[in-house]
PDB file of N, CA and C in Angstrom:
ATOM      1  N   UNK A   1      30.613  36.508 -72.633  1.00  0.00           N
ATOM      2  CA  UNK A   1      31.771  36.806 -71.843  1.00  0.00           C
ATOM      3  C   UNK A   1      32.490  37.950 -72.542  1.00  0.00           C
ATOM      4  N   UNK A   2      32.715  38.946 -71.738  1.00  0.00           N
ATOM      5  CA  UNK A   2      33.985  40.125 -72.477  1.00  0.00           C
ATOM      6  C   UNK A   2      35.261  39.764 -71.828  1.00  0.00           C
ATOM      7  N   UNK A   3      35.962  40.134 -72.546  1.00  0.00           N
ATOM      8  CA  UNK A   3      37.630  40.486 -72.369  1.00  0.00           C
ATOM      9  C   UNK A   3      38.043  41.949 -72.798  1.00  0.00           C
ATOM     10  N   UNK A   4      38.507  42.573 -71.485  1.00  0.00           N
ATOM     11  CA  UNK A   4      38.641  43.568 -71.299  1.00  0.00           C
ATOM     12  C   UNK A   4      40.103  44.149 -71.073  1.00  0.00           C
ATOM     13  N   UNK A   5      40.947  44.471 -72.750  1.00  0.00           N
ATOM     14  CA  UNK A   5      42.114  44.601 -72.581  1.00  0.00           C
ATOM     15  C   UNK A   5      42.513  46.289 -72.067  1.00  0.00           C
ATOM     16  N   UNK A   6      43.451  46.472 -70.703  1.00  0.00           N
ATOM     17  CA  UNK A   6      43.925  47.404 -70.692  1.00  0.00           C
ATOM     18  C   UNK A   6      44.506  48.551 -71.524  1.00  0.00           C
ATOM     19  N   UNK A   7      45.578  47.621 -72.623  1.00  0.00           N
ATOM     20  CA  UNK A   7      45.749  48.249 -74.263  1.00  0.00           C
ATOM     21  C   UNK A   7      44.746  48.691 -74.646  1.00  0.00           C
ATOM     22  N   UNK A   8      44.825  50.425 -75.593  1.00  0.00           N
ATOM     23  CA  UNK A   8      43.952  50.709 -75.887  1.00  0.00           C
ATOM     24  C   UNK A   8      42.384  50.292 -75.487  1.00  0.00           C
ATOM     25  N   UNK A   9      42.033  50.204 -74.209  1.00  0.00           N
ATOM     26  CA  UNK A   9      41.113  50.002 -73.909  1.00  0.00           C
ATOM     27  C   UNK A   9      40.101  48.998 -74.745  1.00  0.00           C
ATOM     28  N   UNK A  10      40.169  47.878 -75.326  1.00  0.00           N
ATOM     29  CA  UNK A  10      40.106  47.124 -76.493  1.00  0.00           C
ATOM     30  C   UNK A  10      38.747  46.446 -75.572  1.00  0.00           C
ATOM     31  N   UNK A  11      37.624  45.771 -76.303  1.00  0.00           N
ATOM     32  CA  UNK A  11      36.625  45.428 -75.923  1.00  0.00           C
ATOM     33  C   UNK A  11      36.574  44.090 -76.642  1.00  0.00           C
ATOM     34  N   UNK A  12      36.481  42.572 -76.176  1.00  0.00           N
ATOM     35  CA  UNK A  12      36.351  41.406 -76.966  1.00  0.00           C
ATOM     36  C   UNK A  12      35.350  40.328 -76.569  1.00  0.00           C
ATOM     37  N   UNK A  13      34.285  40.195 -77.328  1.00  0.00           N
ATOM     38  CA  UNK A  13      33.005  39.062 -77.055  1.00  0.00           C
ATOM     39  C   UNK A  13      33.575  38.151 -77.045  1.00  0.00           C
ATOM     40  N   UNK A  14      33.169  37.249 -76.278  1.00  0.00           N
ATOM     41  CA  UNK A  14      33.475  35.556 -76.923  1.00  0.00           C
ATOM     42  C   UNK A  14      31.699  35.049 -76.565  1.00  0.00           C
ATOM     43  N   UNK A  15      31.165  33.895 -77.178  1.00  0.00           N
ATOM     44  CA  UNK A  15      30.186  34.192 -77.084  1.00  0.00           C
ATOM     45  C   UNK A  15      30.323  32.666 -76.574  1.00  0.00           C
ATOM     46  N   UNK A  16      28.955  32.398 -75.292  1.00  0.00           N
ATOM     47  CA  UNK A  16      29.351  31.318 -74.848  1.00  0.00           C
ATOM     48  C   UNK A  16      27.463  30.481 -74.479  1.00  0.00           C
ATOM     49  N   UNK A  17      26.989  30.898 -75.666  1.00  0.00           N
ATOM     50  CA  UNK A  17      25.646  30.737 -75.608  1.00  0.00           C
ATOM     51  C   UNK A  17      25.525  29.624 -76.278  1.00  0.00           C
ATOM     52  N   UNK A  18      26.212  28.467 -77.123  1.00  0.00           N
ATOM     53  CA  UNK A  18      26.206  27.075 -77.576  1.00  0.00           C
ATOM     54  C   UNK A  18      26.322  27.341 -79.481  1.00  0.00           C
ATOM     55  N   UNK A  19      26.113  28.757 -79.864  1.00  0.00           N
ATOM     56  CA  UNK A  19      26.346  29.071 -80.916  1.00  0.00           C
ATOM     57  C   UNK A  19      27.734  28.189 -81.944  1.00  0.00           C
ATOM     58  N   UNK A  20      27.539  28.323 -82.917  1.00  0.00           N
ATOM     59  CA  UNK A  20      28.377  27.888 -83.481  1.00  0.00           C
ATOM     60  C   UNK A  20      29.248  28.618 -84.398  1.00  0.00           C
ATOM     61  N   UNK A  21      30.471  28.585 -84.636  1.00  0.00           N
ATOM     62  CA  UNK A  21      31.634  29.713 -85.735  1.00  0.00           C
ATOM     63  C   UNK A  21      30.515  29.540 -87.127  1.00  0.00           C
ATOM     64  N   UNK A  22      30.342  30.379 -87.624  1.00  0.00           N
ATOM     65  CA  UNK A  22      30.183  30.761 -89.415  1.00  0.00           C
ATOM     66  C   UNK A  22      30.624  30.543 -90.063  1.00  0.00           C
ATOM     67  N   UNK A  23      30.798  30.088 -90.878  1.00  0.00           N
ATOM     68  CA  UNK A  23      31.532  29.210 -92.190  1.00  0.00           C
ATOM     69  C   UNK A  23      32.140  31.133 -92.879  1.00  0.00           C
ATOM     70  N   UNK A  24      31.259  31.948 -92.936  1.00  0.00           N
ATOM     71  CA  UNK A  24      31.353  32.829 -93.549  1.00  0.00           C
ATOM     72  C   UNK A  24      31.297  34.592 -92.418  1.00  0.00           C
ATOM     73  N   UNK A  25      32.333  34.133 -91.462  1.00  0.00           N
ATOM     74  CA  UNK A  25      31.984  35.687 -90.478  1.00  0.00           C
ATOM     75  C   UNK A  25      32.472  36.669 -90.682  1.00  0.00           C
ATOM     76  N   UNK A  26      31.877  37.629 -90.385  1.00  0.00           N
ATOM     77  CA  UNK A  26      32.100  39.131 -90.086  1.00  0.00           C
ATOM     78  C   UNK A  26      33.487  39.457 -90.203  1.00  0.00           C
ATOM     79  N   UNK A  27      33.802  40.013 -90.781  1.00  0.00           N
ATOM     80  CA  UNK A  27      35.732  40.391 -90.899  1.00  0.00           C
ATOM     81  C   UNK A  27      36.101  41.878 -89.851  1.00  0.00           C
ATOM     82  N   UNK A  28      36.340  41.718 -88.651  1.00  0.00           N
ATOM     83  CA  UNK A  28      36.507  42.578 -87.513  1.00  0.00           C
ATOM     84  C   UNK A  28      37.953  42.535 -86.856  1.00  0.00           C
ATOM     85  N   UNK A  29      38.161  43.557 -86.427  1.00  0.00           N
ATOM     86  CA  UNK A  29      39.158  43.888 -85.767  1.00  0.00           C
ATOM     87  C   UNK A  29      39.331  42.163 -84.528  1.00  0.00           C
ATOM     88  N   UNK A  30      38.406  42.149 -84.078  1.00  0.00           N
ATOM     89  CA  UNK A  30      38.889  41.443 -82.765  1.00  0.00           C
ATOM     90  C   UNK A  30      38.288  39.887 -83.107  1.00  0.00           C
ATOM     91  N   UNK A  31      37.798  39.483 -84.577  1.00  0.00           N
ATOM     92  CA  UNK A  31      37.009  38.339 -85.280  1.00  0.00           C
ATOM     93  C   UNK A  31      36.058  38.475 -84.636  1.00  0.00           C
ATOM     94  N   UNK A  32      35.617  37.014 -84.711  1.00  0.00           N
ATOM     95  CA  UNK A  32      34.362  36.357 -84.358  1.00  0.00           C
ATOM     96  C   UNK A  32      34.041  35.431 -82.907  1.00  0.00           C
ATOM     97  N   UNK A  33      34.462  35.291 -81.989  1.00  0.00           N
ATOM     98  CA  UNK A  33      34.712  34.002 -80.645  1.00  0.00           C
ATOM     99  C   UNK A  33      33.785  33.652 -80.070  1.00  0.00           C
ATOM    100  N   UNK A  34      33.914  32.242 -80.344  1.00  0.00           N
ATOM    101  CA  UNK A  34      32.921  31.279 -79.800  1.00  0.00           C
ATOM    102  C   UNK A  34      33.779  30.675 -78.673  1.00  0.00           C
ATOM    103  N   UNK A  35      32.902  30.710 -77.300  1.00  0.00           N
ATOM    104  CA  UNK A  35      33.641  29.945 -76.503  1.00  0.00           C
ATOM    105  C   UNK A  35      32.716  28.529 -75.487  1.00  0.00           C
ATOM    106  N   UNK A  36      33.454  27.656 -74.942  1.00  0.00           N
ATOM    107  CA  UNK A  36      32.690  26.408 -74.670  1.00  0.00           C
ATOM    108  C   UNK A  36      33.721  26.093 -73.338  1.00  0.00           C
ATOM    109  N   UNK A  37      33.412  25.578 -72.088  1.00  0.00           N
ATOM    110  CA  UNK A  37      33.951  24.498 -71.130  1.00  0.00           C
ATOM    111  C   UNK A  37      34.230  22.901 -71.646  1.00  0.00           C
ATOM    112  N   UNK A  38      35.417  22.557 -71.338  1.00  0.00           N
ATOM    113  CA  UNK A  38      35.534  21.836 -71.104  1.00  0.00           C
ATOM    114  C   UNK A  38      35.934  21.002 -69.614  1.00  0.00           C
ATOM    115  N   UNK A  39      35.256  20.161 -69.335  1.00  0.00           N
ATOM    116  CA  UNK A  39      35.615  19.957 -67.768  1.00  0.00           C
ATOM    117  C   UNK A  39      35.104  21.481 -67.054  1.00  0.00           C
ATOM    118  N   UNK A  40      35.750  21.101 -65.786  1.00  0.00           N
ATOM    119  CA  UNK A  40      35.171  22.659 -64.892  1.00  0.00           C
ATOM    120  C   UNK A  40      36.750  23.708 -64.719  1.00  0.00           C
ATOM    121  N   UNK A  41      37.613  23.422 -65.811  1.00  0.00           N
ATOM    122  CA  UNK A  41      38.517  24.401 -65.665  1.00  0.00           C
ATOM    123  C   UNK A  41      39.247  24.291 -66.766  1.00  0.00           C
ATOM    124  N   UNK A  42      38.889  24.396 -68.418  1.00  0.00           N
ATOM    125  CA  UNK A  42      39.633  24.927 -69.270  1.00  0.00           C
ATOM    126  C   UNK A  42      38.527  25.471 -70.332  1.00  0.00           C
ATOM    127  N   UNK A  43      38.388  26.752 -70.467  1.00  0.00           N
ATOM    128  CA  UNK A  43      38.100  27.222 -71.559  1.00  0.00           C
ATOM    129  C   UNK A  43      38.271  27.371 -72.831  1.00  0.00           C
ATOM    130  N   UNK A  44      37.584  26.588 -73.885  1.00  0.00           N
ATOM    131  CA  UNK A  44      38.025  26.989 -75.295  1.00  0.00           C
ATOM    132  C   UNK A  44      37.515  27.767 -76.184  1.00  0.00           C
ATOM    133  N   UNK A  45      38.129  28.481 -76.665  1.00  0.00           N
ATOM    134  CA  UNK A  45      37.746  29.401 -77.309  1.00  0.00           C
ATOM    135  C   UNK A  45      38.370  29.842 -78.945  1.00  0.00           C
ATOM    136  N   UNK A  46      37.316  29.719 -79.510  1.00  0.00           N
ATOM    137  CA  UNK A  46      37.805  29.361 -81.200  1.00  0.00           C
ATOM    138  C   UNK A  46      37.516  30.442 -82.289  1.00  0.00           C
ATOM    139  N   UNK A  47      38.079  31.407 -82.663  1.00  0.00           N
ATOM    140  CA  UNK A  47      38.190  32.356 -83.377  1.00  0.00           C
ATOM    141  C   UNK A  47      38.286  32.434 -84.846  1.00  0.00           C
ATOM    142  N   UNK A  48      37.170  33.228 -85.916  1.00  0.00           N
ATOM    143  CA  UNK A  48      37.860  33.154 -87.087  1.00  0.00           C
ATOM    144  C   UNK A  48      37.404  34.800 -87.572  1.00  0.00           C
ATOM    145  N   UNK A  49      37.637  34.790 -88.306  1.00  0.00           N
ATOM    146  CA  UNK A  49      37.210  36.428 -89.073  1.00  0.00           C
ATOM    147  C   UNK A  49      38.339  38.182 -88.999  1.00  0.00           C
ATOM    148  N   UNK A  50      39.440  37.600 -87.866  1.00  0.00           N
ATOM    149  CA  UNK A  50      40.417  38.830 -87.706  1.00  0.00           C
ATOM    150  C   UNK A  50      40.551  39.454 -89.028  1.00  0.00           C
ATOM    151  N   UNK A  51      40.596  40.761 -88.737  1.00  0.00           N
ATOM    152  CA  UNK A  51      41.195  41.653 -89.955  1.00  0.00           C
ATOM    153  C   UNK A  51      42.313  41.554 -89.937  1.00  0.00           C
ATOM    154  N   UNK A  52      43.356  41.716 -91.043  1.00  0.00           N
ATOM    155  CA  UNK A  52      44.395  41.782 -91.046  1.00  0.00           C
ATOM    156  C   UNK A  52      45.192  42.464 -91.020  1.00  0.00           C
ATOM    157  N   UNK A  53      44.710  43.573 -90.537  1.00  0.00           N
ATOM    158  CA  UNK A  53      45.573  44.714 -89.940  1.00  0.00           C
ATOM    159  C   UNK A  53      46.014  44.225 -88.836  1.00  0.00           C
ATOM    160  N   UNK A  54      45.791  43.098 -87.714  1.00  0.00           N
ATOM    161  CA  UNK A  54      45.878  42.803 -86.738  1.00  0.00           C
ATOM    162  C   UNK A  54      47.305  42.121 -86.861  1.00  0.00           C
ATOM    163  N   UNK A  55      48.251  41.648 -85.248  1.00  0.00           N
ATOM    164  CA  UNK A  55      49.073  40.783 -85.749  1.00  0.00           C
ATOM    165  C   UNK A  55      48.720  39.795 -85.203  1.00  0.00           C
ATOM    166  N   UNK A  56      49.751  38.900 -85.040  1.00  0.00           N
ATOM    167  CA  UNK A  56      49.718  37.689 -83.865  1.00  0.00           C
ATOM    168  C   UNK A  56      50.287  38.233 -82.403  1.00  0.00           C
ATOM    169  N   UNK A  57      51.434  38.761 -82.741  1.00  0.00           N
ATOM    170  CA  UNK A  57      52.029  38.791 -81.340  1.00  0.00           C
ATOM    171  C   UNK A  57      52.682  40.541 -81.484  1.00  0.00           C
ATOM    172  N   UNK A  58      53.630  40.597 -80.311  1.00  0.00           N
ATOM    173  CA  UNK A  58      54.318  42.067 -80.288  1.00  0.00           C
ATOM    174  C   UNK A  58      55.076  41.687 -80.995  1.00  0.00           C
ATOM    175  N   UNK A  59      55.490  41.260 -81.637  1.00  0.00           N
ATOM    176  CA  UNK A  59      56.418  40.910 -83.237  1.00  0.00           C
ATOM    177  C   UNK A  59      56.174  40.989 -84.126  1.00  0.00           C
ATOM    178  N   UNK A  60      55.113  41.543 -84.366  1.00  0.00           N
ATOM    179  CA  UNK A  60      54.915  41.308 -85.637  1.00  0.00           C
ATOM    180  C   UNK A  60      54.276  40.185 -86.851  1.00  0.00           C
ATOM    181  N   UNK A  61      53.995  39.319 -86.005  1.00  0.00           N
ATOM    182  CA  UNK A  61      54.358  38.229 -86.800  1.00  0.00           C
ATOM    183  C   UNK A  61      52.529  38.015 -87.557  1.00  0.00           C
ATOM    184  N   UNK A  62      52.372  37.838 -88.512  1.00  0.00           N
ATOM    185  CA  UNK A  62      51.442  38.142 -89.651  1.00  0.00           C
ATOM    186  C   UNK A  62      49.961  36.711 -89.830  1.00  0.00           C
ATOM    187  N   UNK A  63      49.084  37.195 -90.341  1.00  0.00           N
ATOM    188  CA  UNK A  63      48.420  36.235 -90.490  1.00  0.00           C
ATOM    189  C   UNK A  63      47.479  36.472 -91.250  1.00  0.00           C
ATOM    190  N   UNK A  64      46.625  35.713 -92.268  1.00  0.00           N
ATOM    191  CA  UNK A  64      45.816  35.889 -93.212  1.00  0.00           C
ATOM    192  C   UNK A  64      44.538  35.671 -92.543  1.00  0.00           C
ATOM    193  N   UNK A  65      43.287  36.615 -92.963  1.00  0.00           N
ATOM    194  CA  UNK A  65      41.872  36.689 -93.006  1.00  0.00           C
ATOM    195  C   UNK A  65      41.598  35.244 -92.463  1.00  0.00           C
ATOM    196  N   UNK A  66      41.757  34.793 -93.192  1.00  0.00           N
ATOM    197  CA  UNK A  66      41.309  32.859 -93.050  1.00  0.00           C
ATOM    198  C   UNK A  66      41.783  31.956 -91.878  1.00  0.00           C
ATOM    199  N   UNK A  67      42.803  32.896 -91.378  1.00  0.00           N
ATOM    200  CA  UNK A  67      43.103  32.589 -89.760  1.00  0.00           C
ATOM    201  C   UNK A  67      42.623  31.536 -89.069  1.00  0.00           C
ATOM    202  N   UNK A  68      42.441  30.532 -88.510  1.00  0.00           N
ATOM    203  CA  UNK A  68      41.435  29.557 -87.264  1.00  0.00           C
ATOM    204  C   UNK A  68      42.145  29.775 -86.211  1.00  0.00           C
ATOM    205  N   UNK A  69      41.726  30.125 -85.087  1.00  0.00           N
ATOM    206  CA  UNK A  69      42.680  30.781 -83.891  1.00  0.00           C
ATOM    207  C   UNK A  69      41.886  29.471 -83.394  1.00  0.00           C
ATOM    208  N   UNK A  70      42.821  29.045 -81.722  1.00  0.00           N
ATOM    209  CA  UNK A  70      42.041  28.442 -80.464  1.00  0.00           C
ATOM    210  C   UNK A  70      42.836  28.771 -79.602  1.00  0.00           C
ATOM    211  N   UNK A  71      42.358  29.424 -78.509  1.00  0.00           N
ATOM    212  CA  UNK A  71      42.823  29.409 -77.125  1.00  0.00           C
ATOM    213  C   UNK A  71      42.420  28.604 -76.107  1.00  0.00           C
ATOM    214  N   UNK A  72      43.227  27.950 -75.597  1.00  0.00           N
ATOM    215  CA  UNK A  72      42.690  26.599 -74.170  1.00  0.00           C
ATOM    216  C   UNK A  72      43.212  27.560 -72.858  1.00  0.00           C
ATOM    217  N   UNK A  73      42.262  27.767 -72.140  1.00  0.00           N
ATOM    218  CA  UNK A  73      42.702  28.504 -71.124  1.00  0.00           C
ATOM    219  C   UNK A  73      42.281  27.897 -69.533  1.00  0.00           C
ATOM    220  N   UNK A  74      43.692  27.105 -69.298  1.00  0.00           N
ATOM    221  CA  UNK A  74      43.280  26.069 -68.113  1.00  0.00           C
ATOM    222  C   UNK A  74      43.569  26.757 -66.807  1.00  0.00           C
ATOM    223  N   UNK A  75      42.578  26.622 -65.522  1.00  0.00           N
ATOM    224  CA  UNK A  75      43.098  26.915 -64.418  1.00  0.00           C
ATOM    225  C   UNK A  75      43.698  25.626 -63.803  1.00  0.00           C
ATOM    226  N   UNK A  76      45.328  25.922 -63.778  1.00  0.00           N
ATOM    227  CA  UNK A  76      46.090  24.756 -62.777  1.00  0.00           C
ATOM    228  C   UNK A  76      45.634  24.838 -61.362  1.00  0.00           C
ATOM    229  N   UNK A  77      45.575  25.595 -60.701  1.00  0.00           N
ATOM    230  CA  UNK A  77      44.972  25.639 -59.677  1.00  0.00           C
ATOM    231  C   UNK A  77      44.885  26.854 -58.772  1.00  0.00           C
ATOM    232  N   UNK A  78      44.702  27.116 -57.967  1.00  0.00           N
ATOM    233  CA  UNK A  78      44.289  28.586 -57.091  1.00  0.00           C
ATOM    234  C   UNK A  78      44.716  30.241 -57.475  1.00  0.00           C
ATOM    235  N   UNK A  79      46.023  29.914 -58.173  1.00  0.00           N
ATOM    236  CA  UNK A  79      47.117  30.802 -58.936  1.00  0.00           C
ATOM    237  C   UNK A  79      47.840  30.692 -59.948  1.00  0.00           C
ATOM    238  N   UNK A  80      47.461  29.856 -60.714  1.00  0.00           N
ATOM    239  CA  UNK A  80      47.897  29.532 -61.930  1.00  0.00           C
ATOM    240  C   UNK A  80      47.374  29.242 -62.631  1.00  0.00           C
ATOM    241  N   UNK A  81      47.199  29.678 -64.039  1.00  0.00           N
ATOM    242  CA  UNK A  81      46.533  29.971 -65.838  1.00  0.00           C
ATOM    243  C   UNK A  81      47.586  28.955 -66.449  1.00  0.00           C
ATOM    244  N   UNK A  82      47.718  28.087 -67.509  1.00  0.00           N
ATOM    245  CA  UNK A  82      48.046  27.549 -68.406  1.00  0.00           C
ATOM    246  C   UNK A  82      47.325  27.695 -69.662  1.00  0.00           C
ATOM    247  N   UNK A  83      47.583  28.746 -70.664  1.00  0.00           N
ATOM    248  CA  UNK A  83      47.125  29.480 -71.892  1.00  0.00           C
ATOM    249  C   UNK A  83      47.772  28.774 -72.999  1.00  0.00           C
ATOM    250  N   UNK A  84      47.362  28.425 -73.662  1.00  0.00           N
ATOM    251  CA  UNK A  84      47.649  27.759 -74.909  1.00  0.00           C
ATOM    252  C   UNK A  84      46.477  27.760 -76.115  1.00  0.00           C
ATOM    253  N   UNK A  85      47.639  28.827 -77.614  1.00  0.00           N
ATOM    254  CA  UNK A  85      47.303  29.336 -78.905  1.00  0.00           C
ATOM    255  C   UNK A  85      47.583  28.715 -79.448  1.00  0.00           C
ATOM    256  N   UNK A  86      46.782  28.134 -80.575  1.00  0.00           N
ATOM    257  CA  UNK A  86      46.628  27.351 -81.802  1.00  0.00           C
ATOM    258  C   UNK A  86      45.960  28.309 -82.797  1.00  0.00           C
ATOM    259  N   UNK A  87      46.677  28.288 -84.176  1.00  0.00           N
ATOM    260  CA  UNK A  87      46.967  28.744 -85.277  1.00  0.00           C
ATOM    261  C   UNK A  87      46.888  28.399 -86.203  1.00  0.00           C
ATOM    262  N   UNK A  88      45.949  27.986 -87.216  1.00  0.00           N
ATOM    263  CA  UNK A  88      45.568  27.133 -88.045  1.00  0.00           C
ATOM    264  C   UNK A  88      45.467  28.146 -89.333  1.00  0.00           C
ATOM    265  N   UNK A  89      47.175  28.534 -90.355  1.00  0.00           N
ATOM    266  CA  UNK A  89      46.697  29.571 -91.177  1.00  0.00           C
ATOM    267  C   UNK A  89      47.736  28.941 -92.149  1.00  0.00           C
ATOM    268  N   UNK A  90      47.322  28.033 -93.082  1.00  0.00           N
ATOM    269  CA  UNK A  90      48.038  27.732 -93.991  1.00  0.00           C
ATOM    270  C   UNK A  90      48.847  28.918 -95.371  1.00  0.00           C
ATOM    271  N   UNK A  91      47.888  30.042 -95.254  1.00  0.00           N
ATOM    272  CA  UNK A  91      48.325  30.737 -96.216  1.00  0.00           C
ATOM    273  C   UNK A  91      49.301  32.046 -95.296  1.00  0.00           C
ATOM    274  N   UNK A  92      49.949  31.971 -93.777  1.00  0.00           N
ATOM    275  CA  UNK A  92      50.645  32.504 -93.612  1.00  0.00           C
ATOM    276  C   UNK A  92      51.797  31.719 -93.005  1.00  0.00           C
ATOM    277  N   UNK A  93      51.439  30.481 -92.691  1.00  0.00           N
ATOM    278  CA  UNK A  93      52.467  29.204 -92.055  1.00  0.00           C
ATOM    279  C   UNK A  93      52.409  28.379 -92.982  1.00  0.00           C
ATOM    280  N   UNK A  94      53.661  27.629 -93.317  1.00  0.00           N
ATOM    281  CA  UNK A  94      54.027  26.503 -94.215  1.00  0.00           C
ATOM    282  C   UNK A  94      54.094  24.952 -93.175  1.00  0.00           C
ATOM    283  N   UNK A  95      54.318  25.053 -91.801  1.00  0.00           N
ATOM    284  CA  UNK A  95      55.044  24.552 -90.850  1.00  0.00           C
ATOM    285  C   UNK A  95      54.989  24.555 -89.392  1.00  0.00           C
ATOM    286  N   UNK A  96      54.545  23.602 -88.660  1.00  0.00           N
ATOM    287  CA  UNK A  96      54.754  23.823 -87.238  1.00  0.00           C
ATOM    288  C   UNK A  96      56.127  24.603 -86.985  1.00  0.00           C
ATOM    289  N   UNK A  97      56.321  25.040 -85.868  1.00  0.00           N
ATOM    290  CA  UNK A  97      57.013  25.965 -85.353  1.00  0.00           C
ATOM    291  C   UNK A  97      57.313  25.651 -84.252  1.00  0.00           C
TER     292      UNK A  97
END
């Protein structure tokens, strides 16, 4: 699967072939993404390897190499996405938020 951001024309795999994350991946601009169904309408998709030049958000807000990203990306129904990021980076978070 690609994701095809308008920004800078940005290009992103997620790979949805049953593969599994690397204990040890590739350190890239856009990481590593493995993605899987659950049910017939939420996608998960589990990320590790971002460079850290990257951020989290338009804020700024920071995150270390060692990063564990997940995105759940549910269709509510005909017109509606329910997106939900999980952040698993102890060496840039002390704390839920």
């Amino acid at each position: 699967m690609l994701m095809l951001y308008e920004y800078d024309h940005t290009i992103r795999r997620i790979y949805t072939d049953g593969r599994k994350l690397s204990d040890d991946p590739d350190i890239s601009w856009m990481g590593t993404s493995v993605g899987h169904w659950e049910n017939d309408n939420t996608l998960v998709v589990d990320t590790t390897g971002v460079d850290e030049r990257t951020w989290l958000d338009e804020e700024g807000h920071p995150r270390s190499v060692n990063a564990k990203i997940q995105e759940r990306y549910e269709r509510r129904d005909q017109y509606n996405m329910h997106v939900t990021v999980t952040v698993d980076d102890p060496k840039a978070f002390a704390a839920n938020v």
